[in-house]
N, C-alpha and C. Protein backbone atom coordinates (compact mmCIF):
# COMPACT_ATOMS: atom_id res chain seq x y z
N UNK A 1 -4.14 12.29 1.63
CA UNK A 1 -3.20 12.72 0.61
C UNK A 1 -3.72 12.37 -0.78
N UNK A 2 -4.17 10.99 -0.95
CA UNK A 2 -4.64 10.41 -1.88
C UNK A 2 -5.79 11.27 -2.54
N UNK A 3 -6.71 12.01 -1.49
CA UNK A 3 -8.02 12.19 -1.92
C UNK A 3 -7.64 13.92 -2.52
N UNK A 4 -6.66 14.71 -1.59
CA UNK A 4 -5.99 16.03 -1.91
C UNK A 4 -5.90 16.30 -3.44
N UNK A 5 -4.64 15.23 -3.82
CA UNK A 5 -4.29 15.06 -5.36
C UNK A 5 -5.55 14.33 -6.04
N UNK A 6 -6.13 13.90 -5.80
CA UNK A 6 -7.08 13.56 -7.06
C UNK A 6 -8.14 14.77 -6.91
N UNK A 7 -8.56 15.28 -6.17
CA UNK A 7 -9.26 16.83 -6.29
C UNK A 7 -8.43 17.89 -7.05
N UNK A 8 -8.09 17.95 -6.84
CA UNK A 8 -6.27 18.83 -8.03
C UNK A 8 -6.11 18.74 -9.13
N UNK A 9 -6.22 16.96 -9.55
CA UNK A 9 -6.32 16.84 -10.65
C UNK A 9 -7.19 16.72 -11.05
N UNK A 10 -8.89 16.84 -10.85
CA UNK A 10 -9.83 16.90 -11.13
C UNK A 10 -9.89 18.34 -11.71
N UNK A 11 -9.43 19.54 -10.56
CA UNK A 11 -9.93 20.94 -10.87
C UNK A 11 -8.81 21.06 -12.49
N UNK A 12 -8.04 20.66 -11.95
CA UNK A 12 -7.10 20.71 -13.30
C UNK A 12 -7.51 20.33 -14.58
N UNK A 13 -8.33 19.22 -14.25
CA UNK A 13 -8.60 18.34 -15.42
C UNK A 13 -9.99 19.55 -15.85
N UNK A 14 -10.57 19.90 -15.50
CA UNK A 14 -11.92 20.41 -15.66
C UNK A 14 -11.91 22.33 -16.03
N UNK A 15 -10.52 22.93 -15.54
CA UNK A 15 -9.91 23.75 -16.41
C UNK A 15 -9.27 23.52 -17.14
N UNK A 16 -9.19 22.39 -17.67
CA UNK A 16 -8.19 22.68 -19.26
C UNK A 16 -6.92 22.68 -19.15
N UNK A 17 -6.55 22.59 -18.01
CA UNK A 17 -5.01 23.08 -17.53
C UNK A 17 -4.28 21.96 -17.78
N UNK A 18 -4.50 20.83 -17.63
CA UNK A 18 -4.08 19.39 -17.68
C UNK A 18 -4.78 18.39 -18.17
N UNK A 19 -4.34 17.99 -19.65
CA UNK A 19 -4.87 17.08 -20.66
C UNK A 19 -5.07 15.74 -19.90
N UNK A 20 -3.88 15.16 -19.41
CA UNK A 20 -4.03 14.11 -19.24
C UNK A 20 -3.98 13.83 -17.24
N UNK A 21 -5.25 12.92 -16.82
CA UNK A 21 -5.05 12.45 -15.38
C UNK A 21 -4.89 11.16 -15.06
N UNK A 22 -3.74 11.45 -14.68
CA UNK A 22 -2.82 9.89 -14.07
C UNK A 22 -3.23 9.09 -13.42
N UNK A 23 -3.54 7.54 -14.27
CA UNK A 23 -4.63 6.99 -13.48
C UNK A 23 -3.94 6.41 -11.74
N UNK A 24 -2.78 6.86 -11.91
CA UNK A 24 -2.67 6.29 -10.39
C UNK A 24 -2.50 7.26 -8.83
N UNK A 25 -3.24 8.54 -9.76
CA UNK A 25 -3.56 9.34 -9.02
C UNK A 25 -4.89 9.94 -8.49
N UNK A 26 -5.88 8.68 -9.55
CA UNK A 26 -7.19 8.58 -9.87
C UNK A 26 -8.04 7.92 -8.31
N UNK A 27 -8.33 8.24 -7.54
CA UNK A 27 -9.09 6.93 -6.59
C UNK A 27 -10.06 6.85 -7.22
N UNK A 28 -10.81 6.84 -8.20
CA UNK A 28 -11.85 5.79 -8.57
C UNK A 28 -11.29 4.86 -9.63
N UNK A 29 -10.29 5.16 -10.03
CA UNK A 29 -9.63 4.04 -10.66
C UNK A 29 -9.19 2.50 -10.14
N UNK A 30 -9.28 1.24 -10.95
CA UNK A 30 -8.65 0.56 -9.88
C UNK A 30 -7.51 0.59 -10.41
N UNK A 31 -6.36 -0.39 -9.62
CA UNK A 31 -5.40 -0.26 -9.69
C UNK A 31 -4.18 1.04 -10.14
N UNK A 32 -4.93 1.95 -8.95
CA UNK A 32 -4.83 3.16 -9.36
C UNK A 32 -4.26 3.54 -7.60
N UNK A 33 -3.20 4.42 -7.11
CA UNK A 33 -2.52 4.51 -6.06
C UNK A 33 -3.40 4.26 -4.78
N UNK A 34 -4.51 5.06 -4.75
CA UNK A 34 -5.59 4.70 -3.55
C UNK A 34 -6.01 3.53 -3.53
N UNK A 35 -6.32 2.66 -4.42
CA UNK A 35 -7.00 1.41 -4.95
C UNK A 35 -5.79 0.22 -4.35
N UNK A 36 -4.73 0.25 -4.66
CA UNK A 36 -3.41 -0.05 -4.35
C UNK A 36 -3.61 -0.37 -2.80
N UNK A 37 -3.31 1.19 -2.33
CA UNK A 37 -3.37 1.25 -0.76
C UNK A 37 -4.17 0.16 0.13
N UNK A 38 -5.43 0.38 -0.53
CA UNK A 38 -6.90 -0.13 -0.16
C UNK A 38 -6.32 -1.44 0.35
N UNK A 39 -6.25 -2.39 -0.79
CA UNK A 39 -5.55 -3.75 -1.04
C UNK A 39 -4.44 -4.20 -0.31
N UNK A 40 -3.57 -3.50 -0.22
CA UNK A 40 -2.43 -3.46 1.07
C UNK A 40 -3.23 -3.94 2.48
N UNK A 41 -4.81 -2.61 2.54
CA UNK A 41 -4.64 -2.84 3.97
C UNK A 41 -5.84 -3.67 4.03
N UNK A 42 -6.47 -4.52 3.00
CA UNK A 42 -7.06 -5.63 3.39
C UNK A 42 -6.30 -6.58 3.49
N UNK A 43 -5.30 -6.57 2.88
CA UNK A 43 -4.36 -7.79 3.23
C UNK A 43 -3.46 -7.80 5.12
N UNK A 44 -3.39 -6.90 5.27
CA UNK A 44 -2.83 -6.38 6.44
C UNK A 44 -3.71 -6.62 7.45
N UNK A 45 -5.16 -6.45 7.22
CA UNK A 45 -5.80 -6.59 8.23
C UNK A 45 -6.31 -8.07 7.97
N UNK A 46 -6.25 -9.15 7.31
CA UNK A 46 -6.23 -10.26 7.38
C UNK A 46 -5.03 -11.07 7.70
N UNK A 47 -4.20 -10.31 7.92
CA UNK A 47 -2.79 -10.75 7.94
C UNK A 47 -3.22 -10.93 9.97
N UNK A 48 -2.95 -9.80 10.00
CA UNK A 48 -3.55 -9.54 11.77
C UNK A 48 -4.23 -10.19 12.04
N UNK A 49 -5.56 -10.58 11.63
CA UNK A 49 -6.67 -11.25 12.52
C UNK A 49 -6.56 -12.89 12.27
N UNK A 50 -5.27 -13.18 11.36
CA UNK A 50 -5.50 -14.69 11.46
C UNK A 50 -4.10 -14.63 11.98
N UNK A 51 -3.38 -13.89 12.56
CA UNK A 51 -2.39 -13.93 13.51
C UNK A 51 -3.16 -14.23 15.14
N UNK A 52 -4.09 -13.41 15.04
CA UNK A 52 -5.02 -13.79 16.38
C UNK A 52 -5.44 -14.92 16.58
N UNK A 53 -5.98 -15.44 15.59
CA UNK A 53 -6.57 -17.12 15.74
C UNK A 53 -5.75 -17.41 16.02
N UNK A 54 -4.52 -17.94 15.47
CA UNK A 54 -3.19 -18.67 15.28
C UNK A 54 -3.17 -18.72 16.93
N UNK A 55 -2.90 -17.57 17.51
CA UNK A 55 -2.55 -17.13 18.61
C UNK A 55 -3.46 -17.78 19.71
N UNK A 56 -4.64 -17.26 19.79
CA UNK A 56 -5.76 -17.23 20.83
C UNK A 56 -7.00 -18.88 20.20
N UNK A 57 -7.10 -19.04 18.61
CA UNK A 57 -7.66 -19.75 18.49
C UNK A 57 -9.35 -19.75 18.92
N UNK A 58 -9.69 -18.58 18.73
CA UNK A 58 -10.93 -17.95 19.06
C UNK A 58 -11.63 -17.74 17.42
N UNK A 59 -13.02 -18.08 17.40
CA UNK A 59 -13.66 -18.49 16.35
C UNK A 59 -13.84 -17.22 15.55
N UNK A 60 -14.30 -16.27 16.33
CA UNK A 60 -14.36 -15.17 15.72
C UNK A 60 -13.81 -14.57 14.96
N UNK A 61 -12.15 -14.45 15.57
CA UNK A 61 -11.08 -14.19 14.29
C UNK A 61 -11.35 -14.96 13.01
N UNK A 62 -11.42 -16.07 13.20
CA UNK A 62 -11.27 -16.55 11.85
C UNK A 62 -12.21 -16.55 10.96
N UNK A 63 -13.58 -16.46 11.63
CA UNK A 63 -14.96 -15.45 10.98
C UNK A 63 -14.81 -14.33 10.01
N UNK A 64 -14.07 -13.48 11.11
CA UNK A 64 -13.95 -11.92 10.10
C UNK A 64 -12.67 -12.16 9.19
N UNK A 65 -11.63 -12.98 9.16
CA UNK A 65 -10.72 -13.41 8.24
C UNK A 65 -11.62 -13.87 6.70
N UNK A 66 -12.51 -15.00 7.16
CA UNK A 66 -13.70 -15.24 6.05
C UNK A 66 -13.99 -13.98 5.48
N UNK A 67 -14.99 -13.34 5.79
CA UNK A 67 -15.37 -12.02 5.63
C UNK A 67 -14.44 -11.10 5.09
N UNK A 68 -13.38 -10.69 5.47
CA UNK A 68 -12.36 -9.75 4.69
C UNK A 68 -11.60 -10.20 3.49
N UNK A 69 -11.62 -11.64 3.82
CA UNK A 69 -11.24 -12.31 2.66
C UNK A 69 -12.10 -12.35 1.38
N UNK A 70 -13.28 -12.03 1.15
CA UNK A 70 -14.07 -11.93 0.64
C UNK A 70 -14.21 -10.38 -0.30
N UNK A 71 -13.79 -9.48 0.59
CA UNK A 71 -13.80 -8.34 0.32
C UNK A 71 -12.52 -7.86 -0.72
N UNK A 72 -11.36 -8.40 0.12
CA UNK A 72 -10.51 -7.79 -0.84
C UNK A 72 -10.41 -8.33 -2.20
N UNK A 73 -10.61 -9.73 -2.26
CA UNK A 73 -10.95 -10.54 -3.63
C UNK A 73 -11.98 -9.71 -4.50
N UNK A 74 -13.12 -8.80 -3.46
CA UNK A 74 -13.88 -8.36 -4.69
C UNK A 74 -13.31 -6.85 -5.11
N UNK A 75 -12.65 -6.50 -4.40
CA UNK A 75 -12.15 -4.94 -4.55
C UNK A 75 -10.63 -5.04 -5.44
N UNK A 76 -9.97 -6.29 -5.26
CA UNK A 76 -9.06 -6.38 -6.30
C UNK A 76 -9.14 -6.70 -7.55
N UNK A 77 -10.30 -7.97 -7.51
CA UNK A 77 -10.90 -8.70 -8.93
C UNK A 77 -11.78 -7.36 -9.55
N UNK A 78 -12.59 -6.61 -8.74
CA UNK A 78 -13.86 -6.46 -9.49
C UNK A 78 -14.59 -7.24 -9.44
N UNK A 79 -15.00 -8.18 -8.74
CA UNK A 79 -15.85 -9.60 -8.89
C UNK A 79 -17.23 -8.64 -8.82
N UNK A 80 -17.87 -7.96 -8.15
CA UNK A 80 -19.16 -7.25 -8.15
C UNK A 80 -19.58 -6.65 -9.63
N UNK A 81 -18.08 -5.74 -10.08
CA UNK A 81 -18.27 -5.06 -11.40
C UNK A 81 -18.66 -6.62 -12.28
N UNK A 82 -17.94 -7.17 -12.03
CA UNK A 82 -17.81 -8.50 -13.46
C UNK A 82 -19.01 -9.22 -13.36
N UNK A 83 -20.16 -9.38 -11.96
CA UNK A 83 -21.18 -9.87 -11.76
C UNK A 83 -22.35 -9.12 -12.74
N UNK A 84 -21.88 -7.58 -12.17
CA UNK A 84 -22.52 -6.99 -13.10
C UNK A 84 -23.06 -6.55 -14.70
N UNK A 85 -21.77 -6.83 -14.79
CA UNK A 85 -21.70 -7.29 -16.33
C UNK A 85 -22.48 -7.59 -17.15
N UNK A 86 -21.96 -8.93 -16.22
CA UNK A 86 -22.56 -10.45 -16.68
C UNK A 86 -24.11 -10.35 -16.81
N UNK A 87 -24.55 -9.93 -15.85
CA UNK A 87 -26.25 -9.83 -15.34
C UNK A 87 -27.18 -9.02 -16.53
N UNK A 88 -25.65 -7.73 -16.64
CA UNK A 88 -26.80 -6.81 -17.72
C UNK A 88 -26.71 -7.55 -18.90
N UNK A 89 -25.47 -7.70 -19.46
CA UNK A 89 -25.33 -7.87 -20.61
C UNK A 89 -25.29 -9.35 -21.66
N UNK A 90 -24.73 -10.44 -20.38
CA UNK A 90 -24.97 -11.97 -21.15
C UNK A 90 -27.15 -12.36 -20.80
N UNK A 91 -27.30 -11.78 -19.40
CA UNK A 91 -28.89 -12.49 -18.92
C UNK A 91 -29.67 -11.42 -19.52
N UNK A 92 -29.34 -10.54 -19.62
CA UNK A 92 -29.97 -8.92 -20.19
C UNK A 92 -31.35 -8.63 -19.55
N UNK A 93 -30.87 -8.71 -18.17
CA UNK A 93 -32.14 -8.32 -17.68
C UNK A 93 -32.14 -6.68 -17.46
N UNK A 94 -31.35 -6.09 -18.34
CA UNK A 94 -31.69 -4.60 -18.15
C UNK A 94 -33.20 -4.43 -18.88
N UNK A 95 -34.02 -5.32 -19.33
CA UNK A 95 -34.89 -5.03 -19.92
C UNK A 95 -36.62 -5.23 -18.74
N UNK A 96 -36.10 -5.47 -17.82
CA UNK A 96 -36.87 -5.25 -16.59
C UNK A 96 -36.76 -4.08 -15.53
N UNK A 97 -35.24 -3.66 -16.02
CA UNK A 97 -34.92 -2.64 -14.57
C UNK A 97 -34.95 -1.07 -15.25
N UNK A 98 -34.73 -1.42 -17.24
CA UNK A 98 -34.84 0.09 -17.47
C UNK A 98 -33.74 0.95 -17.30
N UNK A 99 -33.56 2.64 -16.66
CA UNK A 99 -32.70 2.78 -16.70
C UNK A 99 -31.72 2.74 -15.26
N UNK A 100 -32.10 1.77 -14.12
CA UNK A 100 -31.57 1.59 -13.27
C UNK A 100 -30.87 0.44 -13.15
N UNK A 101 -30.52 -0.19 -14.27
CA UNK A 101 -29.72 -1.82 -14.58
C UNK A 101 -28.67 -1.56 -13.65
N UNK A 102 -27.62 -0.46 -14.15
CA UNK A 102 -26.30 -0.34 -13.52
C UNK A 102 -26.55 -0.84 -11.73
N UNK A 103 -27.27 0.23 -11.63
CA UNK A 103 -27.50 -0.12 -10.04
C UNK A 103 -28.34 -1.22 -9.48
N UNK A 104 -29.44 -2.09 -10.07
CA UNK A 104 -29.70 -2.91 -9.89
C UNK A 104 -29.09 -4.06 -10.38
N UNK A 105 -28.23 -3.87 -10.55
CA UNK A 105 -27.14 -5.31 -11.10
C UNK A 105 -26.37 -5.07 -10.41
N UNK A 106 -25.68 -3.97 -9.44
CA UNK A 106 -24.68 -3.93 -8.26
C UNK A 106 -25.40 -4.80 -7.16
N UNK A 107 -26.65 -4.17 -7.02
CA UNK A 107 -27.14 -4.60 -5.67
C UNK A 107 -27.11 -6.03 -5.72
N UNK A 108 -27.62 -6.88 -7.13
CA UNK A 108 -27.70 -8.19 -6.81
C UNK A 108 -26.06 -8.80 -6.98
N UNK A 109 -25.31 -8.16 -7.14
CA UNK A 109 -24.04 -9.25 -7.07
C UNK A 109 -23.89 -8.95 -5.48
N UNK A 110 -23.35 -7.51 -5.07
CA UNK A 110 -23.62 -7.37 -3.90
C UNK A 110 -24.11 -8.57 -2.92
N UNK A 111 -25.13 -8.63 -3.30
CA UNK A 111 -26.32 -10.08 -2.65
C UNK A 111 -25.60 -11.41 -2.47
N UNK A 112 -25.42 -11.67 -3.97
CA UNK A 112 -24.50 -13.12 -4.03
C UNK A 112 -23.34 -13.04 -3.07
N UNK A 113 -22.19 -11.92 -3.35
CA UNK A 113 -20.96 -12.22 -2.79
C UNK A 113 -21.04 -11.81 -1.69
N UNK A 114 -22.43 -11.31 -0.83
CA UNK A 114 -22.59 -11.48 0.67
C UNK A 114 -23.11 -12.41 1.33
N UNK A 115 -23.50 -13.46 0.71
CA UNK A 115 -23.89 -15.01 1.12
C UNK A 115 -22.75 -15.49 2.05
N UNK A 116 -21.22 -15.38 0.90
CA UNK A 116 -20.32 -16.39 2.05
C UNK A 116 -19.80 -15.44 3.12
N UNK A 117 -19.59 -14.11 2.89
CA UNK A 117 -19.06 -13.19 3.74
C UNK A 117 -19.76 -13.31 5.17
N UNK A 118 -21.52 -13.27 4.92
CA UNK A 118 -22.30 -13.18 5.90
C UNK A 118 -21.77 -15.02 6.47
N UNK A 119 -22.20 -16.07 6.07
CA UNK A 119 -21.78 -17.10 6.37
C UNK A 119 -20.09 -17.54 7.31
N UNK A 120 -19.64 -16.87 6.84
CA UNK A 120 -18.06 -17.39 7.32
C UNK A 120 -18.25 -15.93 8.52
N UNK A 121 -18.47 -14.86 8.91
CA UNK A 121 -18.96 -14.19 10.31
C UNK A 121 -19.65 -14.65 10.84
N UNK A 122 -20.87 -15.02 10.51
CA UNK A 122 -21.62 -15.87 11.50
C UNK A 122 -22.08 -17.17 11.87
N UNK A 123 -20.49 -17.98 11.33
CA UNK A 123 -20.09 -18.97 11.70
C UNK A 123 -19.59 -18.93 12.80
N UNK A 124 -18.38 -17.67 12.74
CA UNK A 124 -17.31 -17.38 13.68
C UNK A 124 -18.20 -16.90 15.13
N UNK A 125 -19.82 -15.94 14.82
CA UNK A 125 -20.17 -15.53 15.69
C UNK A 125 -21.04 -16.62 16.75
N UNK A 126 -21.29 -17.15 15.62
CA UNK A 126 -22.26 -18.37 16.70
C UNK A 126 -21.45 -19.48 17.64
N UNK A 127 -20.13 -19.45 17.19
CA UNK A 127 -18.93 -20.20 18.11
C UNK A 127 -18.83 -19.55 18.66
N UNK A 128 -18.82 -18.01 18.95
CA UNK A 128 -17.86 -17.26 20.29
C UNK A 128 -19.15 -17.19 21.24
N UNK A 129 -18.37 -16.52 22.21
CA UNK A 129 -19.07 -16.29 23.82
C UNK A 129 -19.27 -14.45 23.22
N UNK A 130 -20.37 -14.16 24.57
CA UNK A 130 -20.67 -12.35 24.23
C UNK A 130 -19.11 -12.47 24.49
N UNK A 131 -18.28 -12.45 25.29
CA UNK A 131 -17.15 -11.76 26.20
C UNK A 131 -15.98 -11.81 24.58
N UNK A 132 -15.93 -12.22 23.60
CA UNK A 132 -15.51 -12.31 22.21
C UNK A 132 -16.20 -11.48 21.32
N UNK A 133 -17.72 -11.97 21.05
CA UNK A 133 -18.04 -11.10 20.31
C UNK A 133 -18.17 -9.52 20.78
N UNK A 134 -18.45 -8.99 22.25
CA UNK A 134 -18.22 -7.82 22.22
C UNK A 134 -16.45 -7.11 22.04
N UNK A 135 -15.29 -8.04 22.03
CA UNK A 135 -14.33 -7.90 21.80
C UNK A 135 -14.09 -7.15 20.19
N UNK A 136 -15.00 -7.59 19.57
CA UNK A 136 -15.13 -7.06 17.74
C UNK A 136 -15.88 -6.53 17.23
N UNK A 137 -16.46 -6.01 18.20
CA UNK A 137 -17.99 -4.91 17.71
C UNK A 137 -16.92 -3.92 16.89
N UNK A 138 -16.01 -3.03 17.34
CA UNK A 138 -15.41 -2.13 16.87
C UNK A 138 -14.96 -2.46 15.22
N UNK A 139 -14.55 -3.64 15.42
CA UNK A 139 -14.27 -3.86 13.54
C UNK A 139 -15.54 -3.76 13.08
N UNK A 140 -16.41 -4.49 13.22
CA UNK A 140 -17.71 -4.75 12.29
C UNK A 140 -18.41 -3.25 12.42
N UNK A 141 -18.51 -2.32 13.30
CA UNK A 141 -18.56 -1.10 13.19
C UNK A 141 -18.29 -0.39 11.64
N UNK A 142 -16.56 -0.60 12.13
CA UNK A 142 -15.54 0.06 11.10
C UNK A 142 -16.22 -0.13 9.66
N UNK A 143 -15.91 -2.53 9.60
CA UNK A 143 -16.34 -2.33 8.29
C UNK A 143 -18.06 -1.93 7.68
N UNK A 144 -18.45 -1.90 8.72
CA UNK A 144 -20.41 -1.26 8.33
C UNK A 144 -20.17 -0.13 7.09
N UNK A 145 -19.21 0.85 8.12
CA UNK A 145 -18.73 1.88 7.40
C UNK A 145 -18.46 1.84 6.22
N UNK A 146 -17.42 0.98 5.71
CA UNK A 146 -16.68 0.39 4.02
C UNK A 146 -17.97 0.14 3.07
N UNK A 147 -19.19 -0.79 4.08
CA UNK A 147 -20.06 -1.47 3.24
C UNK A 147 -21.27 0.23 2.80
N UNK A 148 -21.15 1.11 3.68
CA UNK A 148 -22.08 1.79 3.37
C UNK A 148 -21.32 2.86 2.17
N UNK A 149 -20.13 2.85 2.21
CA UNK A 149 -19.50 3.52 1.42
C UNK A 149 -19.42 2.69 -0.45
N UNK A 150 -18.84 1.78 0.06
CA UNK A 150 -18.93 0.86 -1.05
C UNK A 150 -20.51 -0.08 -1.69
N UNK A 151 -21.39 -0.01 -0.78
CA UNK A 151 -22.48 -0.31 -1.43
C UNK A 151 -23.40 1.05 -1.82
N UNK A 152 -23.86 1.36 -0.79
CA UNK A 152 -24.86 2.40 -0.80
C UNK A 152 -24.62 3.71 -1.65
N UNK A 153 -22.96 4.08 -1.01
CA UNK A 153 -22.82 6.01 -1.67
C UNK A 153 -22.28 5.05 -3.27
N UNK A 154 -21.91 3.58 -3.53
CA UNK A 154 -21.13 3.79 -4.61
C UNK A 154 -22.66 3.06 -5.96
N UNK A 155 -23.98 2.95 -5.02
CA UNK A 155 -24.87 2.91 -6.14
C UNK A 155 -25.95 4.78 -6.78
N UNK A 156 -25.50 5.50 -5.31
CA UNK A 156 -25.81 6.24 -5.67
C UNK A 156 -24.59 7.53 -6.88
N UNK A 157 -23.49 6.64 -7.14
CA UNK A 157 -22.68 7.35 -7.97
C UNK A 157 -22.71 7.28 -8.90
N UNK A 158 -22.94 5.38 -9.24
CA UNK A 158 -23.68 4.91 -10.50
C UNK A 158 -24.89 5.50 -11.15
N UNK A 159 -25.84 6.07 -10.39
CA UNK A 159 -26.29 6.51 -11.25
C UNK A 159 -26.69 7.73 -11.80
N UNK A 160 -25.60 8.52 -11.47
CA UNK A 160 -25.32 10.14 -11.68
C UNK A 160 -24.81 9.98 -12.68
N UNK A 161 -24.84 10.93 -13.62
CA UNK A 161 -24.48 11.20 -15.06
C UNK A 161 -23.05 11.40 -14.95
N UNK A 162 -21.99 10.68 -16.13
CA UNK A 162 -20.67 10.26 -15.74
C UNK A 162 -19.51 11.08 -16.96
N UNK A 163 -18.90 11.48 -15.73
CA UNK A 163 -18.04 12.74 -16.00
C UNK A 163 -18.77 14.36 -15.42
N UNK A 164 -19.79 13.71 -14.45
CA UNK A 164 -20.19 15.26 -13.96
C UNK A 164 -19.91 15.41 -12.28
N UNK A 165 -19.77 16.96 -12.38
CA UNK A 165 -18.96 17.20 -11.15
C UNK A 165 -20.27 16.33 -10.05
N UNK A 166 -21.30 16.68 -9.90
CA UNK A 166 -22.04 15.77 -8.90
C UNK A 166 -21.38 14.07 -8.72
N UNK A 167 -20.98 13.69 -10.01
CA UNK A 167 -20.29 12.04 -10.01
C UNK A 167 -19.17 12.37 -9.19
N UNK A 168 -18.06 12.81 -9.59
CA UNK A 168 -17.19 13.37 -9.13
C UNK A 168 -17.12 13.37 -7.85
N UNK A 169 -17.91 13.92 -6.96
CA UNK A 169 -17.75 14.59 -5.78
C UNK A 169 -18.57 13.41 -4.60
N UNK A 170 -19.52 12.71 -5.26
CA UNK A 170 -19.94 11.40 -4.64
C UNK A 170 -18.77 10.01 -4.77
N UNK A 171 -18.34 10.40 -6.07
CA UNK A 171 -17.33 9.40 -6.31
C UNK A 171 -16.08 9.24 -5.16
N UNK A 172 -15.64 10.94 -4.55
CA UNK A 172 -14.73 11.34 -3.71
C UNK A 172 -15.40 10.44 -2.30
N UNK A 173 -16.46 11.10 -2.33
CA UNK A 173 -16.88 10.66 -0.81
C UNK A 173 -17.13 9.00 -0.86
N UNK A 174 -17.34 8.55 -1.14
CA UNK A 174 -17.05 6.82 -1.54
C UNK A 174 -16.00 6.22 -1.32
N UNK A 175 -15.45 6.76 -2.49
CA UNK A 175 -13.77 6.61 -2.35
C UNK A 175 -12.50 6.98 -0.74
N UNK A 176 -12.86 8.32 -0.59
CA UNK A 176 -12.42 8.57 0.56
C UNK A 176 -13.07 7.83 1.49
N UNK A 177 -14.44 7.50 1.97
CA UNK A 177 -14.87 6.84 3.09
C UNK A 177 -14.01 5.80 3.37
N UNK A 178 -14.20 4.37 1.63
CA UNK A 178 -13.81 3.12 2.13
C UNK A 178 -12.27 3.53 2.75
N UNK A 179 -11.63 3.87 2.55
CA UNK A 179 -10.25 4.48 2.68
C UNK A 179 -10.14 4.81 4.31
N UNK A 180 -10.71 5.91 4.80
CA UNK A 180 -10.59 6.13 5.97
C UNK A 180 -11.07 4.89 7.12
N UNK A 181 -12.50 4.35 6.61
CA UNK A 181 -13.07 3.51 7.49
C UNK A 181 -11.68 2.11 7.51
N UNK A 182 -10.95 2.10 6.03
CA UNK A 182 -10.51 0.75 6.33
C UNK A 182 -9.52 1.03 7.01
N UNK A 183 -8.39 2.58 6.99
CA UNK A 183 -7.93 2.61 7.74
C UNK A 183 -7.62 2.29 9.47
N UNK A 184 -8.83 2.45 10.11
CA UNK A 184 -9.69 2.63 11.04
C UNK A 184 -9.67 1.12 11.74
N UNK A 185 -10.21 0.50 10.29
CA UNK A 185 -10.06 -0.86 10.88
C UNK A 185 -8.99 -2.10 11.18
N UNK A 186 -7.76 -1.20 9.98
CA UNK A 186 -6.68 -1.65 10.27
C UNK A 186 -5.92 -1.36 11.69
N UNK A 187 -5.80 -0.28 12.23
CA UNK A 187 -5.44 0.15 13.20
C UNK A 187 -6.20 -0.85 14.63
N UNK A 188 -7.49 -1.23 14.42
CA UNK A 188 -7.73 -1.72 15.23
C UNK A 188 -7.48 -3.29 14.94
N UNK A 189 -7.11 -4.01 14.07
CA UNK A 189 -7.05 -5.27 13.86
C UNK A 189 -5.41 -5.61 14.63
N UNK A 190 -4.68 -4.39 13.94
CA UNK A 190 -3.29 -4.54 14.66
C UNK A 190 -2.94 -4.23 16.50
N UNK A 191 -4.36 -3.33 16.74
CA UNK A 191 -4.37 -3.29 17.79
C UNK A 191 -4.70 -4.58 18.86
N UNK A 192 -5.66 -5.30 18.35
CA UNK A 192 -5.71 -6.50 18.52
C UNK A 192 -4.89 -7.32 18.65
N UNK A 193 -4.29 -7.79 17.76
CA UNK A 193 -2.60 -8.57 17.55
C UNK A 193 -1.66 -8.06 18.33
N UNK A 194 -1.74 -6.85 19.20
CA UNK A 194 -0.41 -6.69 20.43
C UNK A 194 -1.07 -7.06 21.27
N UNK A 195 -2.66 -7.30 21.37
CA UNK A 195 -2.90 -7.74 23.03
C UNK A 195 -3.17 -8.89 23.20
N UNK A 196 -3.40 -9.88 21.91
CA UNK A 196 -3.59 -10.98 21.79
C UNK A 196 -3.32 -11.65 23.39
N UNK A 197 -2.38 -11.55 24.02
CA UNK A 197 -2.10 -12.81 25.19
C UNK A 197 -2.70 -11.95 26.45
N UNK A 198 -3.35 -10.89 25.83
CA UNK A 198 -4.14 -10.87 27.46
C UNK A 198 -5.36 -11.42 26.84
N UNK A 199 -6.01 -11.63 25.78
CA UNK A 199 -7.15 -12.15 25.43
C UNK A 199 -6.75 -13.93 26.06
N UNK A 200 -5.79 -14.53 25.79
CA UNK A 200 -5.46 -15.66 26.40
C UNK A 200 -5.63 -15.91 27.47
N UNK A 201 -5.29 -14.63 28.61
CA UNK A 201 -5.14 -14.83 30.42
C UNK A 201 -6.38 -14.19 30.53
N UNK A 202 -7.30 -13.95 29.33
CA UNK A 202 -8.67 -13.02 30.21
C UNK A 202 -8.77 -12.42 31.26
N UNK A 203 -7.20 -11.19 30.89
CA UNK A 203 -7.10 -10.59 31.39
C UNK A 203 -7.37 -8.81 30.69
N UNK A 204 -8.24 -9.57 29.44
CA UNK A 204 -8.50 -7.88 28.40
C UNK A 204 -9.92 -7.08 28.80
């Protein structure tokens, strides 16, 4: 729905038809209705998987709790954008990267704020048994998905010329990915949390 109306108001915006586009109808905006959503369901799906620990007390959960916790802090803060910033503009090492700063200053915050993410998963992974960790292949799947959307398609958006329909239309597919994939993964985190007590009787 999210991705419908912001194509709408794009074509709108790009005939002339409509001066102004509502940033909360914007998904590349943050705090903008999709952006919103997003945040809901990282919280939701951390909500779930440390309902599982609570529950089962299995390391893993509380691994990918680390890990998502990580994520939504950077998708609500901006902590990546603000790394970036920082990198081009207080260390100014755009004067090594030229005109690929934008995107080489994603990749290295990227870097940093995947230190603890990677750390607090494979904390959780090196405590569990296979018969656990193949229990969560399906999330880390899911979020692969978010990370290829949000790292990869969103450095190749950066550096498309901005306000052009090519930005635009990479920007969509970015945007829509993390969206669907996190969906995806919400569904399965909650799916998790109803079976929780057969994971107890290893009987899942």
């Amino acid at each position: 729905m999210f991705l419908i109306v912001h194509a709408a108001f794009g074509v709108l915006t790009m005939q002339g038809i409509v001066e102004v586009w509502p940033k909360f109808f914007n998904v590349d905006r943050d705090w903008g209705g999709g952006e919103i959503l997003s945040y809901i369901k990282w919280a939701m799906i951390i909500g779930a998987l440390t309902a599982c620990f609570m529950k089962s007390r299995k390391p893993i959960f509380l691994g990918l709790v680390g890990l998502f916790l990580v994520c939504l802090l950077d998708d609500s803060l901006g902590l990546h954008e603000r790394g970036t910033s920082w990198l081009i503009n207080d260390l100014e090492i755009y004067r090594y990267f030229g005109t690929n700063q934008a995107v080489v200053g994603e990749l290295f915050s990227w870097a940093f704020l995947g230190i603890p993410a990677v750390a607090s998963l494979g904390a959780g992974w090196r405590m569990s048994d296979s018969r656990d960790r193949r229990l969560v292949l399906p999330a880390i799947l899911f979020f692969s998905g978010v990370v290829v959307c949000a790292v990869v398609i969103d450095a190749i958006h950066s550096s498309l010329p901005d306000r052009s329909l090519a930005a635009g239309l990479v920007g969509m597919l970015e945007e829509g990915g993390e969206m669907i994939f996190l969906s995806l993964l919400l569904a399965f985190a909650w799916g998790l949390l109803r079976r929780v007590g057969d994971f107890q009787e290893g009987t899942a």
